[in-house]
PDB file of N, CA and C in Angstrom:
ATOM      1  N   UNK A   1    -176.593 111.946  33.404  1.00  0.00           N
ATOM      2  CA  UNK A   1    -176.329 113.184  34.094  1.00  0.00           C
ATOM      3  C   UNK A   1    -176.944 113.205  35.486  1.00  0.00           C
ATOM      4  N   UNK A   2    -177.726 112.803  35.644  1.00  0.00           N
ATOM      5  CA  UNK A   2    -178.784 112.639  36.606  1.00  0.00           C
ATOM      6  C   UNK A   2    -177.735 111.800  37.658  1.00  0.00           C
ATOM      7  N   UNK A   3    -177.454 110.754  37.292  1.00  0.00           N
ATOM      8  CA  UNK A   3    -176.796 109.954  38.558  1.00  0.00           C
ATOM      9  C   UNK A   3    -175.384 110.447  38.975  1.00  0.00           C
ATOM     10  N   UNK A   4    -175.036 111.311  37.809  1.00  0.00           N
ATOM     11  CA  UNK A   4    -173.680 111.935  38.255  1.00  0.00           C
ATOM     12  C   UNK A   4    -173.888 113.216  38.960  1.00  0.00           C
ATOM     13  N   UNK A   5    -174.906 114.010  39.057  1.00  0.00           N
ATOM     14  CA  UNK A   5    -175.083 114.603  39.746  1.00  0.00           C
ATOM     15  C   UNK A   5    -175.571 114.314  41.376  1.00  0.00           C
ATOM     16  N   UNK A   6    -176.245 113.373  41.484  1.00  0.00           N
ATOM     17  CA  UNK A   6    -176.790 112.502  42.835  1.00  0.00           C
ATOM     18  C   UNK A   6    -174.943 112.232  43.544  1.00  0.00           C
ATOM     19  N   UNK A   7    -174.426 111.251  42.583  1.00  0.00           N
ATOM     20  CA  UNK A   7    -173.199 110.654  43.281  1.00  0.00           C
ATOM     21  C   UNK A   7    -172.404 112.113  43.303  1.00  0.00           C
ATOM     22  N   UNK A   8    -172.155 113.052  42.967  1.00  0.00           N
ATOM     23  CA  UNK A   8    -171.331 113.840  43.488  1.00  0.00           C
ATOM     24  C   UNK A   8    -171.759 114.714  44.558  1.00  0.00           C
ATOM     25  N   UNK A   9    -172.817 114.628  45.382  1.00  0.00           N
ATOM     26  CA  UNK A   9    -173.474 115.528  46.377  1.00  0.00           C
ATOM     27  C   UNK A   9    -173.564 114.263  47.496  1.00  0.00           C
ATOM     28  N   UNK A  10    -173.692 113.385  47.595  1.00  0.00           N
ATOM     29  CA  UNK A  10    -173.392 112.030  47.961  1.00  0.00           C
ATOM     30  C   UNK A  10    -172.188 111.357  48.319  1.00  0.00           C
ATOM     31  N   UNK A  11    -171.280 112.001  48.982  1.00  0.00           N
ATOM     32  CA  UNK A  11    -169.991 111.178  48.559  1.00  0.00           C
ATOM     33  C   UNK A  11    -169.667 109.436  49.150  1.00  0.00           C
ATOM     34  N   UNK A  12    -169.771 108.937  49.017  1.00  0.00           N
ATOM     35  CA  UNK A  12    -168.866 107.686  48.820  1.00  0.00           C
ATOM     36  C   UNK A  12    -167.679 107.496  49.853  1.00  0.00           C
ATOM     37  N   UNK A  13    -167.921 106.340  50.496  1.00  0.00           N
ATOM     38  CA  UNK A  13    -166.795 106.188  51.528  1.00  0.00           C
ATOM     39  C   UNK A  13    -166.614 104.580  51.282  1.00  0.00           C
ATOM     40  N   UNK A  14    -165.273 104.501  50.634  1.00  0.00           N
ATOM     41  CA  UNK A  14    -165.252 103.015  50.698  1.00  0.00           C
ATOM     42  C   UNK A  14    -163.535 103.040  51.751  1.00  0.00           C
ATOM     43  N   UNK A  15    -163.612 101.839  52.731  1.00  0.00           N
ATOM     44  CA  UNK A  15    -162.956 101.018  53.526  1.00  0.00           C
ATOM     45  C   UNK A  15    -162.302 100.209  52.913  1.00  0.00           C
ATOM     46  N   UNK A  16    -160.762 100.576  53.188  1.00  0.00           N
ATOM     47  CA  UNK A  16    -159.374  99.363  52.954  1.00  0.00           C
ATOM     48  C   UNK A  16    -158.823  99.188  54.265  1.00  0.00           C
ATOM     49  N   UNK A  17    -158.506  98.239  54.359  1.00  0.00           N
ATOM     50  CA  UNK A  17    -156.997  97.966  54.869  1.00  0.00           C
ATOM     51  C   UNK A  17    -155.956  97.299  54.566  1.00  0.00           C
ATOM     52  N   UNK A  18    -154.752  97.911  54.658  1.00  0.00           N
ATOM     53  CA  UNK A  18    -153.467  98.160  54.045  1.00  0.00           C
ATOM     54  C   UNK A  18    -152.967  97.520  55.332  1.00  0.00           C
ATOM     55  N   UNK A  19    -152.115  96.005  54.843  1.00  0.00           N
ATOM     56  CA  UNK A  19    -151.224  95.817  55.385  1.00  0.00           C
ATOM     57  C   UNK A  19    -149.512  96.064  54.955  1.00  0.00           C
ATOM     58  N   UNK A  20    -148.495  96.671  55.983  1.00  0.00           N
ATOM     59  CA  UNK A  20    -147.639  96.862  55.986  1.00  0.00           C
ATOM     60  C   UNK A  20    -146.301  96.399  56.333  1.00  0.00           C
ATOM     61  N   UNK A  21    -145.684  95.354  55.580  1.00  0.00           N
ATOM     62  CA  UNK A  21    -145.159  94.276  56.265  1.00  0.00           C
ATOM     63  C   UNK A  21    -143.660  94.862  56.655  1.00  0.00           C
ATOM     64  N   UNK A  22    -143.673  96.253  57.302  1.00  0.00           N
ATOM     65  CA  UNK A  22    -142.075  96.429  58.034  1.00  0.00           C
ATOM     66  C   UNK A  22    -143.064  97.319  59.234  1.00  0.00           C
ATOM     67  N   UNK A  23    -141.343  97.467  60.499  1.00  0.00           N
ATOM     68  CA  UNK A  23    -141.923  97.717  61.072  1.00  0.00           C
ATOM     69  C   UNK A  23    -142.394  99.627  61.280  1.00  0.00           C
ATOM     70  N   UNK A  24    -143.442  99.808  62.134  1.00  0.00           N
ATOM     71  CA  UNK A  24    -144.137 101.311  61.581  1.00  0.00           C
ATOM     72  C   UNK A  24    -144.916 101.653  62.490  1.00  0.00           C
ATOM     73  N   UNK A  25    -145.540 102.221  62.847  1.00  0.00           N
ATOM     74  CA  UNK A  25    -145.857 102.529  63.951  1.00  0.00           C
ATOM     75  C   UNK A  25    -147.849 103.207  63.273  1.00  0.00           C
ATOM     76  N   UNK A  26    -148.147 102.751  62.298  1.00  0.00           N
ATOM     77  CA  UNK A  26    -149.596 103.298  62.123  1.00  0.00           C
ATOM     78  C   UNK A  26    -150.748 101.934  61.996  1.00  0.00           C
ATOM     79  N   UNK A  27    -150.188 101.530  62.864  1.00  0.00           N
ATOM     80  CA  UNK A  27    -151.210 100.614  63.587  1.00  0.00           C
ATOM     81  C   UNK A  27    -152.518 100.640  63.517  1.00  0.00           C
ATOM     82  N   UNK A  28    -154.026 101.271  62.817  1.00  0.00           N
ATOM     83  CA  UNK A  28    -155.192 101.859  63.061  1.00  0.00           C
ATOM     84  C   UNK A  28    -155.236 102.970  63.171  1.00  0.00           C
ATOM     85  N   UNK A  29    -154.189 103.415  62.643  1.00  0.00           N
ATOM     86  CA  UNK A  29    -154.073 104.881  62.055  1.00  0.00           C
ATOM     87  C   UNK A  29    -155.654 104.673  60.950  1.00  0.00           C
ATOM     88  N   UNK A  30    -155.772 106.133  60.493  1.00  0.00           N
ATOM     89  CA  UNK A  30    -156.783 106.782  59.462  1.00  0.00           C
ATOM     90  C   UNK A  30    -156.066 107.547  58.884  1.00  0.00           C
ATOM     91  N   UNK A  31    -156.368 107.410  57.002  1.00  0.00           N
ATOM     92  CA  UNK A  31    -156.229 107.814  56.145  1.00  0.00           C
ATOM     93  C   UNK A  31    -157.374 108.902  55.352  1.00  0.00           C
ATOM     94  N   UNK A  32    -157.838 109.504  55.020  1.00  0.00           N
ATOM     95  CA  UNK A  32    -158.672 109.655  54.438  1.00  0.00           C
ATOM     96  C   UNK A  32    -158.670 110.654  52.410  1.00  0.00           C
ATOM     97  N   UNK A  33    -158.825 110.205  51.705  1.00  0.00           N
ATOM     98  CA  UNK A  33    -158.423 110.608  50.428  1.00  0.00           C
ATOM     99  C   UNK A  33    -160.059 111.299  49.927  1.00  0.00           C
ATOM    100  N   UNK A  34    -159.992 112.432  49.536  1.00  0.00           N
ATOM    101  CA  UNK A  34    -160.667 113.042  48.540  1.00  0.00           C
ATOM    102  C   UNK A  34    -160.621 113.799  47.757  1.00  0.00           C
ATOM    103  N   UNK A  35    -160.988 113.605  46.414  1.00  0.00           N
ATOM    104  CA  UNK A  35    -160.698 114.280  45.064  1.00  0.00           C
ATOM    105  C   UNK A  35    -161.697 114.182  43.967  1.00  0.00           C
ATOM    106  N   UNK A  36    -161.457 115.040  43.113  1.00  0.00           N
ATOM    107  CA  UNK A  36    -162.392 115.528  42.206  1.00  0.00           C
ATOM    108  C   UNK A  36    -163.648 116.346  42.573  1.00  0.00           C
ATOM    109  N   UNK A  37    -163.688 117.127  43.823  1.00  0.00           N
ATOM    110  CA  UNK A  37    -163.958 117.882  44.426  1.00  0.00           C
ATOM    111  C   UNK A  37    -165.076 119.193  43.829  1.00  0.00           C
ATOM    112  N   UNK A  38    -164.413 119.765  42.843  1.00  0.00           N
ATOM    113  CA  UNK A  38    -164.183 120.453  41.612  1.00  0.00           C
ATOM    114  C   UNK A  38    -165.154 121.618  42.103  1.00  0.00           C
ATOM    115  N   UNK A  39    -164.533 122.451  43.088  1.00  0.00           N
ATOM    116  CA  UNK A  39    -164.941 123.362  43.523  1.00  0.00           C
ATOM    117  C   UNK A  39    -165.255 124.736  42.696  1.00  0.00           C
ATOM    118  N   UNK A  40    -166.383 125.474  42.738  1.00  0.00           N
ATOM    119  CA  UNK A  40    -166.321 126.352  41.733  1.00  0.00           C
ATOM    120  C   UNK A  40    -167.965 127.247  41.580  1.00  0.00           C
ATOM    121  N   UNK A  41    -168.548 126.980  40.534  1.00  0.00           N
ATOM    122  CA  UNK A  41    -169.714 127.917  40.181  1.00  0.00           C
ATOM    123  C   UNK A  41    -170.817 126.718  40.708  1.00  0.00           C
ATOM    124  N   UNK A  42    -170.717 125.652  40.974  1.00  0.00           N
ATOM    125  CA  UNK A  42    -172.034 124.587  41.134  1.00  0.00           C
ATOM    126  C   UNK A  42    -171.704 124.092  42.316  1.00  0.00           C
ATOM    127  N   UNK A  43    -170.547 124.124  43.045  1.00  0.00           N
ATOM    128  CA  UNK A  43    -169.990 123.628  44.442  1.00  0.00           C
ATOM    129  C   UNK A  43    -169.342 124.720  45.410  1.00  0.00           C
ATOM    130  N   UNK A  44    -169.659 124.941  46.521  1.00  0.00           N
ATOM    131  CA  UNK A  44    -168.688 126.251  46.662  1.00  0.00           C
ATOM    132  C   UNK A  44    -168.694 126.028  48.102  1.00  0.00           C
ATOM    133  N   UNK A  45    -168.531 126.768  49.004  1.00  0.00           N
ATOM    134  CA  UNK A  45    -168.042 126.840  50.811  1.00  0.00           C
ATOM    135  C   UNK A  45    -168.875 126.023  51.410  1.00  0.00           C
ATOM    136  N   UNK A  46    -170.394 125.584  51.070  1.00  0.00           N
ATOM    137  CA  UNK A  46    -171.408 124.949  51.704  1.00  0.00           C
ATOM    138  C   UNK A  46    -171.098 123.970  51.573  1.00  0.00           C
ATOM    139  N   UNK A  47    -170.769 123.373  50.424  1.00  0.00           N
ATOM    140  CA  UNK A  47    -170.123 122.049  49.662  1.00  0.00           C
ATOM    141  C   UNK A  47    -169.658 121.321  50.680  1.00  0.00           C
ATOM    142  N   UNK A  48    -168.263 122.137  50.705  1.00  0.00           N
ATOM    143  CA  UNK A  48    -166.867 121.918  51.223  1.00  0.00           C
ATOM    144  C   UNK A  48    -167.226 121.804  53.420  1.00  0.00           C
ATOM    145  N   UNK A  49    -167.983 122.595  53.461  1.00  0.00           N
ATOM    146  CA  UNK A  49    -168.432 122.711  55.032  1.00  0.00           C
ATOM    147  C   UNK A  49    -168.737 121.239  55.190  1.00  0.00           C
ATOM    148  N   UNK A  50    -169.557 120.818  54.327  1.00  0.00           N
ATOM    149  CA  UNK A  50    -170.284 119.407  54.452  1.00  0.00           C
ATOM    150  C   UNK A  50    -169.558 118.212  54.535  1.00  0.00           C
ATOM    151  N   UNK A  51    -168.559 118.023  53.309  1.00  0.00           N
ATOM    152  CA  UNK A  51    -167.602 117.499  53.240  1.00  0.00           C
ATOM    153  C   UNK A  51    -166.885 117.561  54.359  1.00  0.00           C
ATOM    154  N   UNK A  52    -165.857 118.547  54.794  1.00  0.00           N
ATOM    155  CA  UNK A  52    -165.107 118.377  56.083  1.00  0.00           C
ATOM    156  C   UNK A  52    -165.980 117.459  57.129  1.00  0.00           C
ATOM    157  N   UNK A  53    -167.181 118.004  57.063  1.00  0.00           N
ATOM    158  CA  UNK A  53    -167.973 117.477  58.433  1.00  0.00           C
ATOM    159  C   UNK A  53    -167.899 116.077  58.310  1.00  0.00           C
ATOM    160  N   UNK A  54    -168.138 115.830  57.505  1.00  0.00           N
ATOM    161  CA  UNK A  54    -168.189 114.085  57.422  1.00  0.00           C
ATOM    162  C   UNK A  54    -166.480 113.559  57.180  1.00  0.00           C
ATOM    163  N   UNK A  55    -165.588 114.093  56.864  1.00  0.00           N
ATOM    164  CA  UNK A  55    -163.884 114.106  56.842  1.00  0.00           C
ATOM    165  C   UNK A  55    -164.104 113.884  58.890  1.00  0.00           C
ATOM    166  N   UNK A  56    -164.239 114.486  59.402  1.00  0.00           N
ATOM    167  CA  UNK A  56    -163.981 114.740  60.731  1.00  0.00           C
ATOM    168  C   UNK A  56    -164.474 114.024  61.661  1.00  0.00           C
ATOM    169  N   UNK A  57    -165.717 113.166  61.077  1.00  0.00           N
ATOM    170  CA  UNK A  57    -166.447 112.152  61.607  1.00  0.00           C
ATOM    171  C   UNK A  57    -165.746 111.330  61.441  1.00  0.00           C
ATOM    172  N   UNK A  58    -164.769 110.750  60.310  1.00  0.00           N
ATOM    173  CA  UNK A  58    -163.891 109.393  60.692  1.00  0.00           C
ATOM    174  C   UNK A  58    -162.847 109.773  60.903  1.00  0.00           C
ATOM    175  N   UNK A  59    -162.279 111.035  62.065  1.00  0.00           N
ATOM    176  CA  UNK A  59    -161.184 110.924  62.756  1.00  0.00           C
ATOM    177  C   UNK A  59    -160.006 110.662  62.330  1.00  0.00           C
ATOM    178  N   UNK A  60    -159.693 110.963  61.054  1.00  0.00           N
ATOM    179  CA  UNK A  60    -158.301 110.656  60.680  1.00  0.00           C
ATOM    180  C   UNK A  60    -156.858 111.271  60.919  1.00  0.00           C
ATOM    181  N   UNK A  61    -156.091 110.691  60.736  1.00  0.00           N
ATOM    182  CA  UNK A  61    -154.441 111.158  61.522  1.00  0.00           C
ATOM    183  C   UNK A  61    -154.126 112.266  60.209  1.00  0.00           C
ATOM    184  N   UNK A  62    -154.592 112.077  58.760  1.00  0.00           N
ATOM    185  CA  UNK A  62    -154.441 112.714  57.473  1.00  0.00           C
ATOM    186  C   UNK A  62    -155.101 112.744  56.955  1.00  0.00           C
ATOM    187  N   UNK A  63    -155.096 113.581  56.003  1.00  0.00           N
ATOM    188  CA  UNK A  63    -156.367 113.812  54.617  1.00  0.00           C
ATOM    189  C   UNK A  63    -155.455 114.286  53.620  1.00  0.00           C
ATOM    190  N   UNK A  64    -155.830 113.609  52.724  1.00  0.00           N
ATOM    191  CA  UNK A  64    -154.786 113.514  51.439  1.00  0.00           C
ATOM    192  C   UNK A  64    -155.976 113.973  50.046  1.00  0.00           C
ATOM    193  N   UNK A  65    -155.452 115.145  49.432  1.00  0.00           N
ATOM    194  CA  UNK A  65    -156.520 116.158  48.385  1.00  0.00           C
ATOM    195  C   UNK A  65    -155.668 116.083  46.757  1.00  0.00           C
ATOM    196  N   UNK A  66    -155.640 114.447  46.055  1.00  0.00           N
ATOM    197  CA  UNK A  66    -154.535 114.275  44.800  1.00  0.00           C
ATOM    198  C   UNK A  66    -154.950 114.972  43.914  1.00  0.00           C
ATOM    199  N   UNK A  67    -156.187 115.587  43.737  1.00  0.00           N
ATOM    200  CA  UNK A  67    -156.467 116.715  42.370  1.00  0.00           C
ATOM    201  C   UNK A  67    -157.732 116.762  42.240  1.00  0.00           C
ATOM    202  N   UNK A  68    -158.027 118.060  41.288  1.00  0.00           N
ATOM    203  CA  UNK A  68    -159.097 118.724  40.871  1.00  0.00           C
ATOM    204  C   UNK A  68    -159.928 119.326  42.048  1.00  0.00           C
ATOM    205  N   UNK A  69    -159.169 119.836  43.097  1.00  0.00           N
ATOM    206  CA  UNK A  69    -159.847 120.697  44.218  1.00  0.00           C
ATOM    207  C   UNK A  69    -160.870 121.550  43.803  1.00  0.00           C
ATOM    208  N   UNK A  70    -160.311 122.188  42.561  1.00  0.00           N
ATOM    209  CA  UNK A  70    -161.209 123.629  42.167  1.00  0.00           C
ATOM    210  C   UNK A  70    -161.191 123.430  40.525  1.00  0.00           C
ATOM    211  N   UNK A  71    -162.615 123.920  39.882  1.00  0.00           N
ATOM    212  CA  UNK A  71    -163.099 123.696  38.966  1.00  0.00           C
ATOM    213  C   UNK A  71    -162.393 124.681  37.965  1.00  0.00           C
ATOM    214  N   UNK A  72    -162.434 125.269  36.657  1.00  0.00           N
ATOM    215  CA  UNK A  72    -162.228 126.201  35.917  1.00  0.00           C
ATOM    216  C   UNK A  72    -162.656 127.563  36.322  1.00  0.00           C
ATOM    217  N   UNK A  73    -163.894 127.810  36.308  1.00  0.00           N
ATOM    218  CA  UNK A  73    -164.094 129.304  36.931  1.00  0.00           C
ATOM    219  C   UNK A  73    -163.543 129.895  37.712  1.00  0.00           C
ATOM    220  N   UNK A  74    -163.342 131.582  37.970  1.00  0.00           N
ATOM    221  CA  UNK A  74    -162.833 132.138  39.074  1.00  0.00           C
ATOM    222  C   UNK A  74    -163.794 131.883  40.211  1.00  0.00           C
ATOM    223  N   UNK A  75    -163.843 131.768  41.461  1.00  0.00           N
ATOM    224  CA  UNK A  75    -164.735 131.746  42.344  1.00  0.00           C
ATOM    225  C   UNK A  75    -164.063 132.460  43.484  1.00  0.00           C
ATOM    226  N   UNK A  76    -164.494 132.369  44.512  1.00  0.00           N
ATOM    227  CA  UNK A  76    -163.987 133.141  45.820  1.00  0.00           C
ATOM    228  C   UNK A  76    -163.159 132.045  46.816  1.00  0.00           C
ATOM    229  N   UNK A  77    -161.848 131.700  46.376  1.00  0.00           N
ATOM    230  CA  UNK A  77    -161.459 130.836  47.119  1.00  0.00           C
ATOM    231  C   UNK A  77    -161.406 130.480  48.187  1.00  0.00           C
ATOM    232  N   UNK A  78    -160.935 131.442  49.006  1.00  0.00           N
ATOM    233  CA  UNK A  78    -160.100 131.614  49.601  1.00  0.00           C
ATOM    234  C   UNK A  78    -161.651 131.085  51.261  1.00  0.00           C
ATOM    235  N   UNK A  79    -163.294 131.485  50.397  1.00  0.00           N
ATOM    236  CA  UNK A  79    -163.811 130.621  51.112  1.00  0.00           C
ATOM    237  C   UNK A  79    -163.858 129.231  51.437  1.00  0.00           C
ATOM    238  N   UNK A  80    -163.879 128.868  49.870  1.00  0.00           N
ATOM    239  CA  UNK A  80    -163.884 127.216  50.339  1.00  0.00           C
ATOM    240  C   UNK A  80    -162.791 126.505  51.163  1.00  0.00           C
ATOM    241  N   UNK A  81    -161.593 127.031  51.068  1.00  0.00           N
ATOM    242  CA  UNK A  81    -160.439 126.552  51.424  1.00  0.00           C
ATOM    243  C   UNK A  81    -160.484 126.839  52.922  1.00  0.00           C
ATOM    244  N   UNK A  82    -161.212 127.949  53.557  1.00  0.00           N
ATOM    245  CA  UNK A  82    -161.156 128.255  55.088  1.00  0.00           C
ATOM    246  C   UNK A  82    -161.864 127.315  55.468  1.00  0.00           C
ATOM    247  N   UNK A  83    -163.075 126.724  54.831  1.00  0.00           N
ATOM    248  CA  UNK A  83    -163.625 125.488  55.405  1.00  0.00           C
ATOM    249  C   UNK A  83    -162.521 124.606  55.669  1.00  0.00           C
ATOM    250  N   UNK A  84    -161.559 124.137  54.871  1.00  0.00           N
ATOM    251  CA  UNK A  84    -160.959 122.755  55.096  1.00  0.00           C
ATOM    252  C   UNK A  84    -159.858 123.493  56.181  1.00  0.00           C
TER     253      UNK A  84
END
């Protein structure tokens, strides 16, 4: 529990590159993917402030959010989401 709590306040940035063998025009383009997020009663607008901040530090053309944005509880959405 302990390390899953560390690694989720911590996030993790791992580096690919994707080659694309037609032609395309995203040359050193930026991607950036984050998920499992799980916004809610233990994560909430401060979270998410933090997160963006470091989203914005690697300059990406997109940010791609495949699931679990928000946790089970009701919470006050509509904050966390003004962060992003």
């Amino acid at each position: 529990n302990i390390w899953g709590i560390h690694a989720s306040w911590v996030p993790r940035i791992t580096r690919y590159s994707v080659k694309i063998h037609k032609e395309h025009n995203w040359h050193g383009k930026k991607i950036v993917m984050i998920a499992d997020t799980h916004y809610g009663n233990i994560y909430g607008a401060r979270d998410a402030r933090y997160l963006v901040k470091r989203i914005n530090e690697l300059s990406p053309e997109i940010v791609l959010i495949p699931g679990d944005f928000f946790d089970g509880p009701f919470i006050d959405y509509s904050s966390v989401v003004s962060e992003f």
